[in-house]
C-alpha atoms as a PDB file:
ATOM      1  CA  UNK A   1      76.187  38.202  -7.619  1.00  0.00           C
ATOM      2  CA  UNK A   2      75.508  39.499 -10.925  1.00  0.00           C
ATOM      3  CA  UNK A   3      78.794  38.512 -12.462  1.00  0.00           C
ATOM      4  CA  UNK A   4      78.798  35.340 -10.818  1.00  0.00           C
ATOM      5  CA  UNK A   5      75.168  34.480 -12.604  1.00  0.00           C
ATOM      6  CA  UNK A   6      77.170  35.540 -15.628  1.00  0.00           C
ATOM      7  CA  UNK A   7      79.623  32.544 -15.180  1.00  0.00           C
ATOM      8  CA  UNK A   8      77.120  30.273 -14.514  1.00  0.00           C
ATOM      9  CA  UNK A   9      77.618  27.009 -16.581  1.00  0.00           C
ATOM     10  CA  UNK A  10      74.202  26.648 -17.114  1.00  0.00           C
ATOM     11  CA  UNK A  11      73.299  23.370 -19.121  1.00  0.00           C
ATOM     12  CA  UNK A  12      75.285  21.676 -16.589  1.00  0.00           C
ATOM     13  CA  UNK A  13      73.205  23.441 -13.481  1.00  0.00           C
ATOM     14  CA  UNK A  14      69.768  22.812 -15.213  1.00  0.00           C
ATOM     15  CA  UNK A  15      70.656  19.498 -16.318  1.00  0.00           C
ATOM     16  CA  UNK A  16      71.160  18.393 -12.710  1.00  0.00           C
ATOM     17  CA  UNK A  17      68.547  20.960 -11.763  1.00  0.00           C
ATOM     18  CA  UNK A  18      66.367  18.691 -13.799  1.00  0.00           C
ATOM     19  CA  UNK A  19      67.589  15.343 -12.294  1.00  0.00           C
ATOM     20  CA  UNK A  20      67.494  16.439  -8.557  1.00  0.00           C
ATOM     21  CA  UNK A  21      63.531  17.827  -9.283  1.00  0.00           C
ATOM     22  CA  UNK A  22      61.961  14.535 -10.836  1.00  0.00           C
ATOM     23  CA  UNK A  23      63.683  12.353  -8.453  1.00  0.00           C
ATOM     24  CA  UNK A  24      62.624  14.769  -5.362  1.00  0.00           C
ATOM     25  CA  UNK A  25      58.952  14.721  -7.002  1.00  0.00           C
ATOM     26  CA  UNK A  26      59.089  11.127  -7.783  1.00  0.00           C
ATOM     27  CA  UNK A  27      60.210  10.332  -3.579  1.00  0.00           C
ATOM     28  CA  UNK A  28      57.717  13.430  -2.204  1.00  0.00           C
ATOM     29  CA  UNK A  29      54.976  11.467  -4.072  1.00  0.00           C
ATOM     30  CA  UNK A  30      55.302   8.201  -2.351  1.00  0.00           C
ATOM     31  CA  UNK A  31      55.009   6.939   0.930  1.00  0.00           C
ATOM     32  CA  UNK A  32      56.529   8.502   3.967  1.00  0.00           C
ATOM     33  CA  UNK A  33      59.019   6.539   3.724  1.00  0.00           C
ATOM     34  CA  UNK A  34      60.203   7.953   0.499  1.00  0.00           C
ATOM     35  CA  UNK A  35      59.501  11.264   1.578  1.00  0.00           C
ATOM     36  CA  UNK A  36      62.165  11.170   4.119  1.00  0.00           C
ATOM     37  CA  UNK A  37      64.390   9.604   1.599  1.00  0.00           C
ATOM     38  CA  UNK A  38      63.922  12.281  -0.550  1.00  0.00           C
ATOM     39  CA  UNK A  39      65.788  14.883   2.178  1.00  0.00           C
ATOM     40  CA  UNK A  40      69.061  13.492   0.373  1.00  0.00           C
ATOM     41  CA  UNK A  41      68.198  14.256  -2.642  1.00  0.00           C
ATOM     42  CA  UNK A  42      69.211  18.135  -2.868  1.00  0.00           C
ATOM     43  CA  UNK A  43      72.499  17.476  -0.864  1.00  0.00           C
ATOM     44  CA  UNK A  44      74.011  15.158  -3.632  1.00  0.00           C
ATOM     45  CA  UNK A  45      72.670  17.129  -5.975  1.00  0.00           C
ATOM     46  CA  UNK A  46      74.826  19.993  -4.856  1.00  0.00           C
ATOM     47  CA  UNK A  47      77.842  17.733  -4.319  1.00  0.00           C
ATOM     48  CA  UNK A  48      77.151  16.379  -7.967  1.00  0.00           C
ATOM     49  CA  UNK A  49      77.194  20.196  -9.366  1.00  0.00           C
ATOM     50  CA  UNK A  50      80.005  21.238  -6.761  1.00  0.00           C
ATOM     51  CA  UNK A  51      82.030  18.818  -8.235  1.00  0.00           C
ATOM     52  CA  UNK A  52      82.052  19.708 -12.316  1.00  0.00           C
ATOM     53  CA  UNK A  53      81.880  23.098 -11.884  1.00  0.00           C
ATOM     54  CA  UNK A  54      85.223  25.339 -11.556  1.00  0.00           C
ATOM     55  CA  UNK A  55      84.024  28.097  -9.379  1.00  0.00           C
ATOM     56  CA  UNK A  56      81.210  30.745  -8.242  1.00  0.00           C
ATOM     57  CA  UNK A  57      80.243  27.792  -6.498  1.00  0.00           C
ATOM     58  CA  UNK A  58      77.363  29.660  -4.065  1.00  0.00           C
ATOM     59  CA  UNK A  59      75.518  31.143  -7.576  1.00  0.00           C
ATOM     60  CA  UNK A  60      75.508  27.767  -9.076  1.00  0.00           C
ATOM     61  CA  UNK A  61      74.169  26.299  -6.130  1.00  0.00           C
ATOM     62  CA  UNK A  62      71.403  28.764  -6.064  1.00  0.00           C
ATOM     63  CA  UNK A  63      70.567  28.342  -9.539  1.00  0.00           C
ATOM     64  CA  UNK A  64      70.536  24.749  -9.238  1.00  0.00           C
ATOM     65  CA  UNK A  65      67.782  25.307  -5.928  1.00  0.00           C
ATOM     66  CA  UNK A  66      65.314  27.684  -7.607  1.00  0.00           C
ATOM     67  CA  UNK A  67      65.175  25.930 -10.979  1.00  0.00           C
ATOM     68  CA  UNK A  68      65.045  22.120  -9.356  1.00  0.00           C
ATOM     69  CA  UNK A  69      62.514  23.957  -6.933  1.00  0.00           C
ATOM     70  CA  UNK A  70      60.115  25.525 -10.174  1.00  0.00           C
ATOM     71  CA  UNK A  71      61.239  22.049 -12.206  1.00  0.00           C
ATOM     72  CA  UNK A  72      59.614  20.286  -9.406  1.00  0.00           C
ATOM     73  CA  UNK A  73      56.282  22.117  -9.004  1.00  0.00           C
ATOM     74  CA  UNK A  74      55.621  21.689 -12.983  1.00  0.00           C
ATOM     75  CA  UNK A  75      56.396  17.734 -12.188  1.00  0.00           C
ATOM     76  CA  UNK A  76      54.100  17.473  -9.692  1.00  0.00           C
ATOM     77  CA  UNK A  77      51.675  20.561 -11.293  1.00  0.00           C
ATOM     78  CA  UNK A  78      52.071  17.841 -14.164  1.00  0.00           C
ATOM     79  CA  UNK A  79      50.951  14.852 -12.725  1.00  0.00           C
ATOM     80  CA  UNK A  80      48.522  16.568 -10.371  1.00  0.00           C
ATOM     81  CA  UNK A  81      46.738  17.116 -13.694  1.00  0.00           C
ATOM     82  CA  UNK A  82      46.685  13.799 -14.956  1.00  0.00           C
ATOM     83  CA  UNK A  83      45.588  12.189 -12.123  1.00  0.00           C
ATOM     84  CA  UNK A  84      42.316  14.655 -12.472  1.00  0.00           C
ATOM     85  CA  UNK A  85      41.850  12.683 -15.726  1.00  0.00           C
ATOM     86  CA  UNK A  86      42.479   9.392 -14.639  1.00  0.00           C
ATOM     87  CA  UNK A  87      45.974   8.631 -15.735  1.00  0.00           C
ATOM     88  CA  UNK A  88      47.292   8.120 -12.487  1.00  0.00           C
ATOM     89  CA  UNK A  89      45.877   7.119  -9.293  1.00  0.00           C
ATOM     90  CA  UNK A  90      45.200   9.598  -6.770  1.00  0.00           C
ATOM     91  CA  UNK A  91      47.050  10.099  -4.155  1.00  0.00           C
ATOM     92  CA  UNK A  92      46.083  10.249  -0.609  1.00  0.00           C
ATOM     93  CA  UNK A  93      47.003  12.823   2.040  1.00  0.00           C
ATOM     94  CA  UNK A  94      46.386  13.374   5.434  1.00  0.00           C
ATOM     95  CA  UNK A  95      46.661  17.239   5.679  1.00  0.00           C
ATOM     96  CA  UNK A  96      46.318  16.955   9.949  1.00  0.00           C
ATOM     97  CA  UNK A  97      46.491  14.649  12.909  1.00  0.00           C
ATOM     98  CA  UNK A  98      42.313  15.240  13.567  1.00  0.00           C
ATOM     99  CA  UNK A  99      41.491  14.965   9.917  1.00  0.00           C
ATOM    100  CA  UNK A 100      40.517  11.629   8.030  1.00  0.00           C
ATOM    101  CA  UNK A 101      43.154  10.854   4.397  1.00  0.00           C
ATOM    102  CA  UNK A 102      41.244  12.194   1.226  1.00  0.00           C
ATOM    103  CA  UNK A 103      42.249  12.053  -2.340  1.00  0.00           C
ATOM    104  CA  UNK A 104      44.554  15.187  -2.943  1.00  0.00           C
ATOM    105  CA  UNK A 105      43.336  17.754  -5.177  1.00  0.00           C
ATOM    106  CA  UNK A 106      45.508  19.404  -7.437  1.00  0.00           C
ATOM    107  CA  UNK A 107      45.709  22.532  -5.111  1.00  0.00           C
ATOM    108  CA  UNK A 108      46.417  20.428  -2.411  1.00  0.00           C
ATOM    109  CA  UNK A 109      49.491  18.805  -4.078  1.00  0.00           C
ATOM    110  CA  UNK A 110      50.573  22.199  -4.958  1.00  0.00           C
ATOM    111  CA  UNK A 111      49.815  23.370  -1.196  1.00  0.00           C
ATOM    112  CA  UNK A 112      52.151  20.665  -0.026  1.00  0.00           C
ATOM    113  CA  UNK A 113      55.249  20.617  -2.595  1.00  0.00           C
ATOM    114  CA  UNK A 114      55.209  24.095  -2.177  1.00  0.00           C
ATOM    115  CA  UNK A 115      55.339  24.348   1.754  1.00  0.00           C
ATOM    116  CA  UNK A 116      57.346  21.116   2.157  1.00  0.00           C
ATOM    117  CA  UNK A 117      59.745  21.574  -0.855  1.00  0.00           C
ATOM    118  CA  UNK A 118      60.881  25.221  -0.477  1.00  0.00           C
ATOM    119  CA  UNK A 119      62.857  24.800   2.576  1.00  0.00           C
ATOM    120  CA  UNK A 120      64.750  21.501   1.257  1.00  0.00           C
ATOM    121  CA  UNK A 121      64.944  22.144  -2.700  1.00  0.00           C
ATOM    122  CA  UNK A 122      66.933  25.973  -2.356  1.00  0.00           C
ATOM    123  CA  UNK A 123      69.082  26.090   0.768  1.00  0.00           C
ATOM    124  CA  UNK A 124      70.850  22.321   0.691  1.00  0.00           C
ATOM    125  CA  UNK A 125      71.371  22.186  -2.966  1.00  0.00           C
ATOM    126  CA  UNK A 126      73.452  25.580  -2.763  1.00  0.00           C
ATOM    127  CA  UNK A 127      75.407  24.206   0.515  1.00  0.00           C
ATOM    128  CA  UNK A 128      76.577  21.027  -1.269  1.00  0.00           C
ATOM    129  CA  UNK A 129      77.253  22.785  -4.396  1.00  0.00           C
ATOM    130  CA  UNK A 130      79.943  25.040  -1.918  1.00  0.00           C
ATOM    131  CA  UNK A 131      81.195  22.323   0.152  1.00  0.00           C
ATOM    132  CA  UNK A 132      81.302  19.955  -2.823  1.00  0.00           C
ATOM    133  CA  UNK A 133      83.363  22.493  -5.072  1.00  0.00           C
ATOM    134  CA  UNK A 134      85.639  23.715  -2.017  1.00  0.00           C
ATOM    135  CA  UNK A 135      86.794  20.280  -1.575  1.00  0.00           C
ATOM    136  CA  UNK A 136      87.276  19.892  -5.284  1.00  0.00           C
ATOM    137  CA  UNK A 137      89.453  23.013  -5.323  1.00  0.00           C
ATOM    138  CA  UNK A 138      91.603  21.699  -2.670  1.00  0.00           C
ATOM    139  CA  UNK A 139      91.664  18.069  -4.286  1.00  0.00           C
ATOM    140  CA  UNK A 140      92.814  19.731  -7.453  1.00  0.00           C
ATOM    141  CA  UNK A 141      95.468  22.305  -5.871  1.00  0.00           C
ATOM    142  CA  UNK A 142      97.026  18.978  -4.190  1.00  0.00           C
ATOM    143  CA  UNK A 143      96.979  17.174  -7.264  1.00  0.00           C
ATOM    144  CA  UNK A 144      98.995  20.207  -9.167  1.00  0.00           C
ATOM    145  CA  UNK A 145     101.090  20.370  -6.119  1.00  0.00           C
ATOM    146  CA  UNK A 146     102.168  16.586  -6.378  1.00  0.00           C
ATOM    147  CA  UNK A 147     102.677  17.255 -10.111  1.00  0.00           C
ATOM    148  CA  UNK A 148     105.124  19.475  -9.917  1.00  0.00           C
ATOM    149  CA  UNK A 149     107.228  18.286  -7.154  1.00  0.00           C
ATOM    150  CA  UNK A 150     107.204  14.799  -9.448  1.00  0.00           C
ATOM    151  CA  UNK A 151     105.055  12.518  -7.160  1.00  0.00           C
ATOM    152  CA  UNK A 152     104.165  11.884  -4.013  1.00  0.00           C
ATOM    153  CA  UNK A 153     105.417  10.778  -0.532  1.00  0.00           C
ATOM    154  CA  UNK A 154     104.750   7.933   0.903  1.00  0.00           C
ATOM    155  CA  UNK A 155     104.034   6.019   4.629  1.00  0.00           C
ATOM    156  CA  UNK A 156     107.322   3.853   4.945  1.00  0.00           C
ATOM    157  CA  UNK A 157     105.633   1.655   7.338  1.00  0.00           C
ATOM    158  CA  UNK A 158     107.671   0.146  10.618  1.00  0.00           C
ATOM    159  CA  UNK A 159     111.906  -0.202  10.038  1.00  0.00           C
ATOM    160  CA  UNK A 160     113.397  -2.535  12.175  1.00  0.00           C
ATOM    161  CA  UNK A 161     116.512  -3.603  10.490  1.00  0.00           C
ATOM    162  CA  UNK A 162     118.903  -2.374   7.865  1.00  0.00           C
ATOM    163  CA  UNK A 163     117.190  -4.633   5.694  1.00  0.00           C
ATOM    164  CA  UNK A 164     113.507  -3.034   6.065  1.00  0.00           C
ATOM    165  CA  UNK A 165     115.839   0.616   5.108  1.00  0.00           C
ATOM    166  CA  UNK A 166     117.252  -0.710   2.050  1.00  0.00           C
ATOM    167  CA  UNK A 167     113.877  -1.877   0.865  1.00  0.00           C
ATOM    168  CA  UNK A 168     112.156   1.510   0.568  1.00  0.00           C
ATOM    169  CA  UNK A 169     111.331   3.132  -2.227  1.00  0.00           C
ATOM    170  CA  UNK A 170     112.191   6.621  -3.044  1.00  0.00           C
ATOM    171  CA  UNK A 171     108.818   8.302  -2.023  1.00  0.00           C
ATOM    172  CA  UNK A 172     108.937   5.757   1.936  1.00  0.00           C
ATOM    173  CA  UNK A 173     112.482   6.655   2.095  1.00  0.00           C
ATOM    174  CA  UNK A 174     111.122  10.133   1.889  1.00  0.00           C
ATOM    175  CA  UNK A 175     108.835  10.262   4.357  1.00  0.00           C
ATOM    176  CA  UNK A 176     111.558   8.301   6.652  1.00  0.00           C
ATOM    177  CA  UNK A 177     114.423  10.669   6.054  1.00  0.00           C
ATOM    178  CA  UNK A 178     111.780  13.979   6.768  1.00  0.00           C
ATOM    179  CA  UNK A 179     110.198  12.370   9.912  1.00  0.00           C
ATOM    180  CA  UNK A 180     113.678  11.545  11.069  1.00  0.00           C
ATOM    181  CA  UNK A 181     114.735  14.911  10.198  1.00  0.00           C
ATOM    182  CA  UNK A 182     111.967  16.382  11.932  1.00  0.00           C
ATOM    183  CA  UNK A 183     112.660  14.678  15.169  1.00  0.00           C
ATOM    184  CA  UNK A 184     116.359  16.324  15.317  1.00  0.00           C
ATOM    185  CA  UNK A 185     114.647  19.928  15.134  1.00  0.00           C
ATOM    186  CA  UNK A 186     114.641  20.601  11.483  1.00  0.00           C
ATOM    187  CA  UNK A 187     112.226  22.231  10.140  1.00  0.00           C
ATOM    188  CA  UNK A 188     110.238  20.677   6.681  1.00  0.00           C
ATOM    189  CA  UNK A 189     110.162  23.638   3.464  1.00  0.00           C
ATOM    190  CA  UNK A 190     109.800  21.450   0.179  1.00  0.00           C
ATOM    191  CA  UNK A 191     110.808  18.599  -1.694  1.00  0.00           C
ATOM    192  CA  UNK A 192     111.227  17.248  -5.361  1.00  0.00           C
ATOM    193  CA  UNK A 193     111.613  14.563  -7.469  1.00  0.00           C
ATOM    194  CA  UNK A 194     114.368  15.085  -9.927  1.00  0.00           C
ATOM    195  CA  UNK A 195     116.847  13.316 -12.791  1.00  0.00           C
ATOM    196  CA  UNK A 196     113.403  11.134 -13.651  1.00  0.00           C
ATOM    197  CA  UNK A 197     112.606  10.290 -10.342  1.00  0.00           C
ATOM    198  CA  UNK A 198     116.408   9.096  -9.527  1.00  0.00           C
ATOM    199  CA  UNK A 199     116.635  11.387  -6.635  1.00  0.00           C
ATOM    200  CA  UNK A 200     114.700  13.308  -3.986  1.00  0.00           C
ATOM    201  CA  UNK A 201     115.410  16.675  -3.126  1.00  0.00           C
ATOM    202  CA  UNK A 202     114.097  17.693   0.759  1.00  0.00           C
ATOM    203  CA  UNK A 203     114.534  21.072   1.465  1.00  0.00           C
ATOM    204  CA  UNK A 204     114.792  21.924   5.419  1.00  0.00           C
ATOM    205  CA  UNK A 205     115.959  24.262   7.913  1.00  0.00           C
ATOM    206  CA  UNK A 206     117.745  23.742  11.152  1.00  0.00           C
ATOM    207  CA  UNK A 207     118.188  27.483  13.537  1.00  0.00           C
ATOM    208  CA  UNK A 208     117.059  29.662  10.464  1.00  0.00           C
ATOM    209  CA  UNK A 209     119.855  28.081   7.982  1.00  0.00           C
ATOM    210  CA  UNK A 210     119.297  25.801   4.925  1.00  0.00           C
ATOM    211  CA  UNK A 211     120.009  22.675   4.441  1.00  0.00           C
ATOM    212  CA  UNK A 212     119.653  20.672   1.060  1.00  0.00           C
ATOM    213  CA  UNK A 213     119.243  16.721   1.344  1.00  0.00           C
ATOM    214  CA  UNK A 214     119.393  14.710  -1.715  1.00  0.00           C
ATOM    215  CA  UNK A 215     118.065  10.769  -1.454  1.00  0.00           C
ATOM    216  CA  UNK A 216     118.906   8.337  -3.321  1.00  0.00           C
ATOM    217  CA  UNK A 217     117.729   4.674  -3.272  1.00  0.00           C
ATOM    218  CA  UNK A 218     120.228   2.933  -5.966  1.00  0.00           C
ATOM    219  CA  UNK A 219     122.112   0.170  -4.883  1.00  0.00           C
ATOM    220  CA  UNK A 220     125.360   2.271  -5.042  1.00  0.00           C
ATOM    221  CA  UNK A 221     125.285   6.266  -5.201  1.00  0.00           C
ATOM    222  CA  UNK A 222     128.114   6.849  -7.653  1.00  0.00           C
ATOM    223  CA  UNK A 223     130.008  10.600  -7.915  1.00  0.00           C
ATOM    224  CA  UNK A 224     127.542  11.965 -10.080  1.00  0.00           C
ATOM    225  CA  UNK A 225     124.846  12.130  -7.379  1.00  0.00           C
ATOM    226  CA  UNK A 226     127.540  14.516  -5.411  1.00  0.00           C
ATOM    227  CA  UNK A 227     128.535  16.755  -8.652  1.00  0.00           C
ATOM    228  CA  UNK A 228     125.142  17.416  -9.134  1.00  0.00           C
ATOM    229  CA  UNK A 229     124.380  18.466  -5.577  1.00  0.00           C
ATOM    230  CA  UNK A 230     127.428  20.972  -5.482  1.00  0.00           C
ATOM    231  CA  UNK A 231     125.951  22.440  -8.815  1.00  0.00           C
ATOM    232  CA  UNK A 232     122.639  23.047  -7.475  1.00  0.00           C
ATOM    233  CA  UNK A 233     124.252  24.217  -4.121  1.00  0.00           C
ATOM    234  CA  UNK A 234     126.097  27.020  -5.996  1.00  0.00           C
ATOM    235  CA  UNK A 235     122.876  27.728  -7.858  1.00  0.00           C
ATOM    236  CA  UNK A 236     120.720  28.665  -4.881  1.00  0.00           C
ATOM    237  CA  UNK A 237     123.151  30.315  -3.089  1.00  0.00           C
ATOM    238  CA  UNK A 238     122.673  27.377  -0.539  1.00  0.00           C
ATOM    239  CA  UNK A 239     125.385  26.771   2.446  1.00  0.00           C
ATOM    240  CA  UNK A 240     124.858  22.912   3.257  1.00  0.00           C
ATOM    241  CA  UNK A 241     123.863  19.618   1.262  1.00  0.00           C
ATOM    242  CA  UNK A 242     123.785  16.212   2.680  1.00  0.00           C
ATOM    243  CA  UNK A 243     123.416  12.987   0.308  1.00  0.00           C
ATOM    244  CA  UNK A 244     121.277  10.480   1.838  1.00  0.00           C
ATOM    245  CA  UNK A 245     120.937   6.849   0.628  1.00  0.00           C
ATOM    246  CA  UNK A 246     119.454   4.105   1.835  1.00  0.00           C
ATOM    247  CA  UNK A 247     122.756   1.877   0.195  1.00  0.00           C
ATOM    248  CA  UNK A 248     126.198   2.790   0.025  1.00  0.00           C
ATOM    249  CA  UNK A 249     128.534   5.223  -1.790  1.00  0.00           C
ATOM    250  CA  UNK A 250     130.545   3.809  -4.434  1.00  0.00           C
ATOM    251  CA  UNK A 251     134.375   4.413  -3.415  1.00  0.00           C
ATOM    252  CA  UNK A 252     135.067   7.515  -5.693  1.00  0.00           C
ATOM    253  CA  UNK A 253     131.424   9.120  -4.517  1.00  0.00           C
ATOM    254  CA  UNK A 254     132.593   8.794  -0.933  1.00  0.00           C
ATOM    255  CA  UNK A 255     136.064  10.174  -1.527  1.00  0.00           C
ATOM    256  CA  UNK A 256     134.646  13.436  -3.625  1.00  0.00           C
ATOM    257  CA  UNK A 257     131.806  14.098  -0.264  1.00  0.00           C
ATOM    258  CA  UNK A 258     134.826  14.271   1.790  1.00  0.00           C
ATOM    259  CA  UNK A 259     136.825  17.176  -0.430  1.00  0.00           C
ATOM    260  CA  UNK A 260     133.478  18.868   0.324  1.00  0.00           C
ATOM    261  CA  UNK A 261     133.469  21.403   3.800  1.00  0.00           C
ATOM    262  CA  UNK A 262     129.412  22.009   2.679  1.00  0.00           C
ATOM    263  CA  UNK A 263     128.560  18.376   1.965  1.00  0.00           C
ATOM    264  CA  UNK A 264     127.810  15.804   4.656  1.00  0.00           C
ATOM    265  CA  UNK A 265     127.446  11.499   3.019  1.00  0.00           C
ATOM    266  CA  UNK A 266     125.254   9.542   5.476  1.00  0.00           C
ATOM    267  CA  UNK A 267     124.823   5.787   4.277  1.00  0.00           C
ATOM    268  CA  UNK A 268     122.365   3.434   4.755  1.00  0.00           C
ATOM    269  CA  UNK A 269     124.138   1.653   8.111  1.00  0.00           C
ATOM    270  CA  UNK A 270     124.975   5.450   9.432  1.00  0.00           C
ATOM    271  CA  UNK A 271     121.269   6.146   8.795  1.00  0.00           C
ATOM    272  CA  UNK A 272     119.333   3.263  10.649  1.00  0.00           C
ATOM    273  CA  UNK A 273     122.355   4.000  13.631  1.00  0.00           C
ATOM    274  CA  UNK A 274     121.084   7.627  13.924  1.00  0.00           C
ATOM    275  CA  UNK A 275     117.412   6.436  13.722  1.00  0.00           C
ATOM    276  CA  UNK A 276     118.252   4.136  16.792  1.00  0.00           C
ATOM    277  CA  UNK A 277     119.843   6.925  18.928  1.00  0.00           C
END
């Protein structure tokens, strides 16, 4: 705990500290209304903190509860005060069900925030700080994830014709080729975007050996696409590669996947045909 309060960023955590105590003080001072109201307040203050800070997320979150919590007793320690000299109105309490509302003393505002406040200002601030900064961790693992694969996958919605095949982009055409993939009994390991987005690289498993699949989405996959596939083959170490597109194969691309025992060409016609099976 003591080297997590070391890592603390504080301006940040008193800043909001501050924020979170005058609006709770300025809600707990109204009507009821606003007092129930105010029961959000220490929540999104958490989430707000969880959220811009990179870690120690349970020490910031108490930090943020015990200074809104003493933040908020000098607010309303403050205007307790200045009520007693007639800068404010007073404000009226009923302290039980069998006693009659009187005009709230300065003890008796203390009495309250400090009974009322404790349980609300230090617990929930710290449990949306964690929950808030979790999240955020996982939001910005995913995000470095997609970066370095090169984008994204994406729903390629219903495919009904050839037509609706050939009209995917490279991230649907993806997600089309993996669920397919998935259905035969492969197993999903990775994928990438390479050559600038050109291609998609899925990398799967079928009975414990790899496979390599390389998509492609231009209107005709020329040798190239199948050179480079053999080089990265021999690079890994991998046995199989198949070349996927969602198109055709130009005739010299379909004649050098054939001189290949390792390399399997499925076209966009083959492709919808096993889809359909």
């Amino acid at each position: 705990m003591q080297a997590s309060l070391s890592r603390v960023e504080w301006r940040t955590t008193l800043s909001i500290a501050a924020l979170m105590a005058v609006t709770w003080s300025m809600l707990f001072l109204g009507s009821p209304i606003l007092q129930i109201l105010a029961g959000i307040v220490p929540v999104l203050a958490g989430l707000m903190l969880g959220k811009r800070v990179q870690g120690d997320w349970l020490a910031h979150g108490l930090v943020l509860g015990f200074s809104g919590y003493f933040f908020g007793f000098l607010a309303v320690l403050g205007y307790g005060l200045l009520t007693e000299v007639g800068a404010f109105p007073p404000l009226i309490l009923q302290l039980g069900p069998d006693t009659a509302p009187t005009e709230a003393t300065v003890g008796d505002l203390l009495f309250f925030y400090a009974t009322f406040s404790a349980f609300a200002l230090i617990p929930f601030p710290a449990f949306g700080t964690v929950m808030a900064g979790r999240a955020e961790q996982r939001n910005r693992e995913l995000q470095r994830e997609i970066t370095e694969r090169g984008g994204r996958l994406e729903r390629p919605g219903v495919v009904r014709t050839v037509e609706d095949l050939q009209g995917l982009s490279l991230p649907q055409f993806g997600s089309f080729v993996l669920n397919l993939y998935r259905k035969k009994g492969f197993e999903f390991n990775d994928y990438r975007f390479i050559d600038k987005d050109k291609h998609l690289d899925l990398e799967m498993s079928y009975e414990g050996e790899a496979y390599l699949l390389r998509l492609s989405v231009a209107d005709k996959v020329r040798p190239g696409t199948i050179e480079s596939l053999v080089q990265e083959l021999r690079r890994r170490s991998l046995p199989k590669g198949v070349v996927l597109t969602s198109t055709e194969f130009t005739p010299d691309a379909a004649k050098a996947g054939k001189d290949r025992r390792n390399l399997v060409l499925i076209d966009g016609q083959t492709l919808f045909e096993i889809a359909e099976v």
